[in-house]
Protein backbone atom coordinates (compact mmCIF):
# COMPACT_ATOMS: atom_id res chain seq x y z
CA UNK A 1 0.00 0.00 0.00
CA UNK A 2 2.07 3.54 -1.04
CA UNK A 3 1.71 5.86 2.10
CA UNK A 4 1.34 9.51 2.28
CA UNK A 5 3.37 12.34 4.15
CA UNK A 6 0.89 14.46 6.32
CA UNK A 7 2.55 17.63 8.00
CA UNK A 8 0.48 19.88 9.93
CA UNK A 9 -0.40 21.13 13.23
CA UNK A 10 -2.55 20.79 16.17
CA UNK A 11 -3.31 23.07 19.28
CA UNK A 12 -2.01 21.09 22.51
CA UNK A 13 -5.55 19.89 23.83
CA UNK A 14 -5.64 17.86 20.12
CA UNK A 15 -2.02 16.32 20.71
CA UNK A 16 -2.66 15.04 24.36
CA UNK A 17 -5.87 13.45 22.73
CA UNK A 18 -3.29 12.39 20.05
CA UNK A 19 -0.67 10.93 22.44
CA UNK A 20 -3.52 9.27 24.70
CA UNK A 21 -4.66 7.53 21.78
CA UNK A 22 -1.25 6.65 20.30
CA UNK A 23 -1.17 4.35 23.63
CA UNK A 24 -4.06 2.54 22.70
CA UNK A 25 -3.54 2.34 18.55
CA UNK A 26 0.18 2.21 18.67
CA UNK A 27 1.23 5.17 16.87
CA UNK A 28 -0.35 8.67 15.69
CA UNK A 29 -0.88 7.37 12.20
CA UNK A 30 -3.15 4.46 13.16
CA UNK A 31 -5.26 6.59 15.51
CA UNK A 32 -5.71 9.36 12.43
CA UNK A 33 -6.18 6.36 10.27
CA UNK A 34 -8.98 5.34 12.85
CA UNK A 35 -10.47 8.44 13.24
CA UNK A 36 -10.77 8.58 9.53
CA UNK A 37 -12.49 5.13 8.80
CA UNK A 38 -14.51 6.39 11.85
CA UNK A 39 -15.57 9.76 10.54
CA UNK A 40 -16.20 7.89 7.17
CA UNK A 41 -18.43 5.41 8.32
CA UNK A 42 -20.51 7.81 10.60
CA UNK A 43 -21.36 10.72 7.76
CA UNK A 44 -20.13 13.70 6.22
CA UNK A 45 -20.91 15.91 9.31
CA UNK A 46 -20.03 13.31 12.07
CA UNK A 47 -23.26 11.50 12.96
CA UNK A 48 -24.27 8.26 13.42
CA UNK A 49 -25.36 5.93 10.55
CA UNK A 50 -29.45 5.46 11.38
CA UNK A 51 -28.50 2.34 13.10
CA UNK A 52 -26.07 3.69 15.15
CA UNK A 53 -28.39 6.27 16.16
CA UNK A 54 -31.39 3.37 16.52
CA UNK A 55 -28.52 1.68 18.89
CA UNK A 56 -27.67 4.73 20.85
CA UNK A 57 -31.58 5.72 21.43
CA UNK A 58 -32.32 1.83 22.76
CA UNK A 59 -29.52 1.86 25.31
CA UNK A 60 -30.83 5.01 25.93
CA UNK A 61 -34.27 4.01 26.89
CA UNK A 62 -33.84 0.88 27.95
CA UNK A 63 -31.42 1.02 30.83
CA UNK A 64 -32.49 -2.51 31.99
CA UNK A 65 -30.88 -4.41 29.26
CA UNK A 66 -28.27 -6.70 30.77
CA UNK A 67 -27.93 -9.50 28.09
CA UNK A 68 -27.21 -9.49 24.01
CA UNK A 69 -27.77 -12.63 22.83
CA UNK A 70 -24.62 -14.02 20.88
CA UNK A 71 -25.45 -15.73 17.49
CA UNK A 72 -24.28 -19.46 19.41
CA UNK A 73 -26.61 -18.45 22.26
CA UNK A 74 -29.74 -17.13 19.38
CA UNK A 75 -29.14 -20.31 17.03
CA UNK A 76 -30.10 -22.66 20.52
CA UNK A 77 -32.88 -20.51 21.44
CA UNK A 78 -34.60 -20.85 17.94
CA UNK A 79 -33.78 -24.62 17.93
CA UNK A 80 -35.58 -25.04 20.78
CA UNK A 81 -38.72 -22.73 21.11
CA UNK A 82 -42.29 -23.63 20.48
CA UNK A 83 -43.21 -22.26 17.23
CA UNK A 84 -46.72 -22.37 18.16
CA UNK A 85 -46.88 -20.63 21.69
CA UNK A 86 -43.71 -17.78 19.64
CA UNK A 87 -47.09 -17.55 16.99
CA UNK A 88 -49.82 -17.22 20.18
CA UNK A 89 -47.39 -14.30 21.72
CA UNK A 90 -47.03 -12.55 18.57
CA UNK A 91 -50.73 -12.93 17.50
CA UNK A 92 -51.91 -11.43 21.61
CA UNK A 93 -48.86 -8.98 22.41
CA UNK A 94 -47.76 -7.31 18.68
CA UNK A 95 -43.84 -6.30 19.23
CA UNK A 96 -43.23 -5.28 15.90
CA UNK A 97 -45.96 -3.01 15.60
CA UNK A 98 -44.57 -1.73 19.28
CA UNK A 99 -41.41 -1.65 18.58
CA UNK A 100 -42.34 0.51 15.36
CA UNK A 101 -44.91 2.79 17.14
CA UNK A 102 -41.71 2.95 19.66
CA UNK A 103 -39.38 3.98 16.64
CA UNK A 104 -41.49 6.86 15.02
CA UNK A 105 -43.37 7.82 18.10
CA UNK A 106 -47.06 7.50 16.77
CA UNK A 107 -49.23 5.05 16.04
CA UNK A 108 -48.60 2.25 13.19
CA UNK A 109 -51.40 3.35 10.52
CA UNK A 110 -49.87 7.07 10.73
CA UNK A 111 -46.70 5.37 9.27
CA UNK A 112 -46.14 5.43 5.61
CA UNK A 113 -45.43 2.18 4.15
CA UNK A 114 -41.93 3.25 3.16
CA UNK A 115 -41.24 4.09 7.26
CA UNK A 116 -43.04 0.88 8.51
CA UNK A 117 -40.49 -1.23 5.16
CA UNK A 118 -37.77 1.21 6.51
CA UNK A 119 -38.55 0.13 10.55
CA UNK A 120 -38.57 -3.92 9.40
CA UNK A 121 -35.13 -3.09 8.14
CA UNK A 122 -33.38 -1.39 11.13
CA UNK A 123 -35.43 -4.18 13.13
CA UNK A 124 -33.76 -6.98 11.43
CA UNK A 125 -30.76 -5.25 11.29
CA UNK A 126 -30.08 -4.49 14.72
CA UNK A 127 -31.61 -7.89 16.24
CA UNK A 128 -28.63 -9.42 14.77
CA UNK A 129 -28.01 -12.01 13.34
CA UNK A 130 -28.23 -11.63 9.55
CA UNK A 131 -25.22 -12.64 7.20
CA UNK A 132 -27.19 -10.72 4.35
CA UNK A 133 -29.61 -7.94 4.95
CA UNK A 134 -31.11 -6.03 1.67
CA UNK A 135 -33.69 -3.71 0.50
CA UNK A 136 -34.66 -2.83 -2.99
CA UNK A 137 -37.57 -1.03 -4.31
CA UNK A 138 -39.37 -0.45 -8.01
CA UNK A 139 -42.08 0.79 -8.72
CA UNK A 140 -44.43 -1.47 -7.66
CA UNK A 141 -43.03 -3.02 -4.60
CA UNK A 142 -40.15 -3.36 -1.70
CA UNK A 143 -37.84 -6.00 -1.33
CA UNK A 144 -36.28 -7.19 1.36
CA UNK A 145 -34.08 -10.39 1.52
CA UNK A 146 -32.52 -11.88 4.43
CA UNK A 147 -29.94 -14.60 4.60
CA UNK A 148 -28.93 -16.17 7.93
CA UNK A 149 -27.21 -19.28 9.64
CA UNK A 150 -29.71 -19.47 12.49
CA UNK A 151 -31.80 -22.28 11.32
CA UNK A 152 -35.72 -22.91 10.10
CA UNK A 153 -37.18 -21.99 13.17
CA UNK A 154 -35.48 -18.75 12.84
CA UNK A 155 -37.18 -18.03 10.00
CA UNK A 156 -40.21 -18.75 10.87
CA UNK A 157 -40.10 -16.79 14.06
CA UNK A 158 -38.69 -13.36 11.89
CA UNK A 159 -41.02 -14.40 8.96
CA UNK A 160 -44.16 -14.57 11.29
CA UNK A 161 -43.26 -11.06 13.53
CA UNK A 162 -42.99 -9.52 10.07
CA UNK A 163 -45.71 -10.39 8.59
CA UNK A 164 -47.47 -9.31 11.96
CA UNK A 165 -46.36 -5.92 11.20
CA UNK A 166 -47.34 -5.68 7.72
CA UNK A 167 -50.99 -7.79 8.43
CA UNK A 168 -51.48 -5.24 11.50
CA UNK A 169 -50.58 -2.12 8.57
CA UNK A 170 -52.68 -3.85 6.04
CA UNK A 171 -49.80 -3.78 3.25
CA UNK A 172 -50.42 -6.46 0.91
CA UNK A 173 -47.18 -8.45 1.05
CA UNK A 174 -45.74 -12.25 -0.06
CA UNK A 175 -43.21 -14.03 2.05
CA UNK A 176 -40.93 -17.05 1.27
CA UNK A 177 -38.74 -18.77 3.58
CA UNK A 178 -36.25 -21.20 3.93
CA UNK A 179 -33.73 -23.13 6.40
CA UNK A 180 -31.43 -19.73 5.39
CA UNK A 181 -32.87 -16.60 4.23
CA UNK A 182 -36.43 -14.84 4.24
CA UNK A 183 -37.65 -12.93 1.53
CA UNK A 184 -40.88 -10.20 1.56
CA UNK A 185 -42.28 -8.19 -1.36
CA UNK A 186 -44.63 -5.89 0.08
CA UNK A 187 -46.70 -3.76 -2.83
CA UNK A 188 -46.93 -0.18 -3.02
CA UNK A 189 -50.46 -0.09 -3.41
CA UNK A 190 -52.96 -1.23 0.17
């Protein structure tokens, strides 16, 4: 990789930070390389990608959080469960359309379809474990296509909260699932 000479300078609160960091990284060119890839991957003006931001407000709010499931720890919980009585809670209790409600702050039929497609996204996205997670859209419809290692009853359990949401919105949707990946097409048109 060809490197590049940088010469400048930095008032002396910027150089402690510098030499603090130097500590941690090494030397000052891996922390500026860092703080690059770090300013690059959070926007032009130094925020936090959506899902950052979904991350920081959840933490946030929900202080009493003590346990992230690790993909090991998800794959045996989906192995296990009882599809039927997963079905019965998501049928009496509805925590997609909470967690979306929760997201935009108003109730789920005051969405728009593209926020309540744009909400199953960050969902599935920040639950974890995905290997693939994208969105398309045409005219006529969304797209979204999921590919995971968790197993069929993983898949049914994301399929069947999904389709809660959209049912509960009254989007008119298909769904196909496998032992790896699930796939929605929810139409444009109710």
């Amino acid at each position: 990789m060809k490197k590049y000479r940088v010469n400048t300078t930095i008032s002396q609160k910027h150089h402690e930070i510098l030499k603090e960091y130097a500590k941690e990284y090494g030397t000052q060119q891996s922390v500026l390389e860092h703080a690059l890839e770090a300013l690059k991957n959070t926007g032009d003006q130094g925020e936090l990608s959506s899902t950052g931001q979904l991350w920081m407000r959840i933490f946030r709010e929900l202080k009493d959080i003590h346990i992230l499931f690790q993909r090991d720890l998800a794959k045996i919980f989906f192995e296990n469960m009882d599809i039927d009585q997963y079905q019965d809670y998501i049928r009496n209790e509805k925590p997609g359309e909470t967690a979306i409600e929760w997201y935009y702050n108003k109730p789920l039929k005051e969405c728009t379809l593209q926020e309540i497609v744009h909400a199953v996204v960050a969902k599935l996205d920040v639950q974890g474990g995905a290997d693939t997670l994208i969105c398309t859209e045409d005219e006529e419809s969304y797209r979204i296509n999921m590919t995971h290692t968790l197993g069929i009853n993983a898949s049914k359990a994301i399929k069947r909260l999904d389709e809660s949401i959209f049912e509960s919105y009254g989007a008119k949707y298909e769904t196909h699932y496998s032992e790896r990946s699930i796939f929605f097409k929810v139409y444009k048109d109710k």
